[in-house]
C-alpha atoms as a PDB file:
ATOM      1  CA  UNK A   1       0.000   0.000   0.000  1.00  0.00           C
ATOM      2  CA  UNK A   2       1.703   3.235  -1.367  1.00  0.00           C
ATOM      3  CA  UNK A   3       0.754   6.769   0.468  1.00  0.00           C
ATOM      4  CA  UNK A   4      -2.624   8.325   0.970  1.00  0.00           C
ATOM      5  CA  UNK A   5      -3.322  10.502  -1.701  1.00  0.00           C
ATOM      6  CA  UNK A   6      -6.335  12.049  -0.513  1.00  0.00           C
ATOM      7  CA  UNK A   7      -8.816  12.609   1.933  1.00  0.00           C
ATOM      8  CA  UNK A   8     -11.016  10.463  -0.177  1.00  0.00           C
ATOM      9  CA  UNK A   9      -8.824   7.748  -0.410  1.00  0.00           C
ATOM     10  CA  UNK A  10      -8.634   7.632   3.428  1.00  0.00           C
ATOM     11  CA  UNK A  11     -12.391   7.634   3.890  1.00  0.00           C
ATOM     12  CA  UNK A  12     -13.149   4.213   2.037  1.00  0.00           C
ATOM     13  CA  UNK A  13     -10.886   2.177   3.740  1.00  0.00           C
ATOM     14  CA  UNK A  14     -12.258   3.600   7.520  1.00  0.00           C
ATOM     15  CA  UNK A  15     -15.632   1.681   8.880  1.00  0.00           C
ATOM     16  CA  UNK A  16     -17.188   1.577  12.127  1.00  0.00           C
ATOM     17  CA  UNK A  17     -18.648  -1.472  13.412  1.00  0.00           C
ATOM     18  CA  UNK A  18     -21.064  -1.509  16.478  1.00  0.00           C
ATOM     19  CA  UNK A  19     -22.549  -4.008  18.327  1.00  0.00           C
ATOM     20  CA  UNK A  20     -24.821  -2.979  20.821  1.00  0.00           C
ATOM     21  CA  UNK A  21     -25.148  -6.737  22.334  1.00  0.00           C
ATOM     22  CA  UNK A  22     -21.812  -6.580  23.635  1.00  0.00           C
ATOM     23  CA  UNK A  23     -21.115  -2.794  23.768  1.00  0.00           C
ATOM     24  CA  UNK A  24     -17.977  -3.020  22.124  1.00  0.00           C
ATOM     25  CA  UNK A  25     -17.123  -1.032  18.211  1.00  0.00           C
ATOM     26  CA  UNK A  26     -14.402  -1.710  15.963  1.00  0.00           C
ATOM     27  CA  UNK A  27     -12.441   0.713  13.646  1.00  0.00           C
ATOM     28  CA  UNK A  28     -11.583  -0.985  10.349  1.00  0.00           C
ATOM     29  CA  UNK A  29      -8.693   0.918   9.111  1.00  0.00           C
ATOM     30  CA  UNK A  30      -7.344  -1.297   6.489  1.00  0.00           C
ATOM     31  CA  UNK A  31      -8.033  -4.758   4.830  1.00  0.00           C
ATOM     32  CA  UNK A  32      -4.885  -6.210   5.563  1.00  0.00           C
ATOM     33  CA  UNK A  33      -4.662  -9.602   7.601  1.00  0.00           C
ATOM     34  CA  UNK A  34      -3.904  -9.006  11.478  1.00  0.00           C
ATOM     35  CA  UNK A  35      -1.333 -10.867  12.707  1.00  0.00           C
ATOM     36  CA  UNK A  36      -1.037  -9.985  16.387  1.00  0.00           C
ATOM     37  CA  UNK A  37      -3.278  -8.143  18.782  1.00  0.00           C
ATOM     38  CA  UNK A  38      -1.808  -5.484  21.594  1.00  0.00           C
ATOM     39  CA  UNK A  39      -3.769  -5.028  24.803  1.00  0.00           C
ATOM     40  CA  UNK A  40      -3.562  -1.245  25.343  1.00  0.00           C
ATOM     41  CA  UNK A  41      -6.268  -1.371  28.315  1.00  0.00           C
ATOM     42  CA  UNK A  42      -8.177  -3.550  29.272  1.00  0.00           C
ATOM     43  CA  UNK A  43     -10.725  -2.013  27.230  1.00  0.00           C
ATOM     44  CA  UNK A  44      -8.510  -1.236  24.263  1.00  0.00           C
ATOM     45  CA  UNK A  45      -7.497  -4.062  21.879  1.00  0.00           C
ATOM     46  CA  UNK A  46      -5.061  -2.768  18.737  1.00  0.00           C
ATOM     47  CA  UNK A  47      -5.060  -5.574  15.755  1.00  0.00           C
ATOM     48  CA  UNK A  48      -1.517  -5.362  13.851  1.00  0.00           C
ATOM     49  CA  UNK A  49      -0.890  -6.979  10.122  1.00  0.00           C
ATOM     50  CA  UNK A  50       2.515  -8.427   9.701  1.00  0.00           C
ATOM     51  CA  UNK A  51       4.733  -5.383   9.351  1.00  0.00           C
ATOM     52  CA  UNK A  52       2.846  -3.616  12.735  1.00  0.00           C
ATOM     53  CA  UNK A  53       0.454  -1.585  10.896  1.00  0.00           C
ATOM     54  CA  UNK A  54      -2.821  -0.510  12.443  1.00  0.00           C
ATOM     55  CA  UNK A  55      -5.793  -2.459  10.870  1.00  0.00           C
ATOM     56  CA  UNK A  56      -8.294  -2.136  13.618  1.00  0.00           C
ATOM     57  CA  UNK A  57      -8.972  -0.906  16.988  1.00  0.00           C
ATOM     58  CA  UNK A  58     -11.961  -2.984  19.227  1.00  0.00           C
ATOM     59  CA  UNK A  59     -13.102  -0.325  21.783  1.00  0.00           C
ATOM     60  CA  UNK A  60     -15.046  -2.752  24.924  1.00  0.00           C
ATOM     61  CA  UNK A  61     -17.527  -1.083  26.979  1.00  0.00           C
ATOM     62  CA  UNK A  62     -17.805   2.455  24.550  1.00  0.00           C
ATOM     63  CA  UNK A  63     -20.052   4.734  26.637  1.00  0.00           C
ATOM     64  CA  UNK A  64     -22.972   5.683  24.563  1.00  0.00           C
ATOM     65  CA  UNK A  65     -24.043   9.190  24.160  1.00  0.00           C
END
């Protein structure tokens, strides 16, 4: 994957997911394969491809506005 080129660009590979059963979302940032997950908090998960790159981010327990 070369650089972002625009803002455009940027905006097709970002999705939010949300599932209310659980009360957890997850940021899609790219549709790469994760490899690994890091535990940032306990309510923080960051999913990694092979060369570390952010593919998604599972937020557990989001408040809801």
């Amino acid at each position: 994957m070369g650089p972002v080129n625009s803002e455009n660009e940027v905006a097709r590979k970002f999705s939010v997911t949300v599932d209310d059963s659980v009360n957890a979302s997850y940021i899609t940032l790219s549709g790469a394969g994760v490899t690994r997950t890091v535990k940032v908090t306990s309510s923080c998960l960051v999913d990694l491809d092979s060369e570390d790159r952010v593919v998604g981010i599972e937020l557990l327990d989001f408040p809801r506005g």
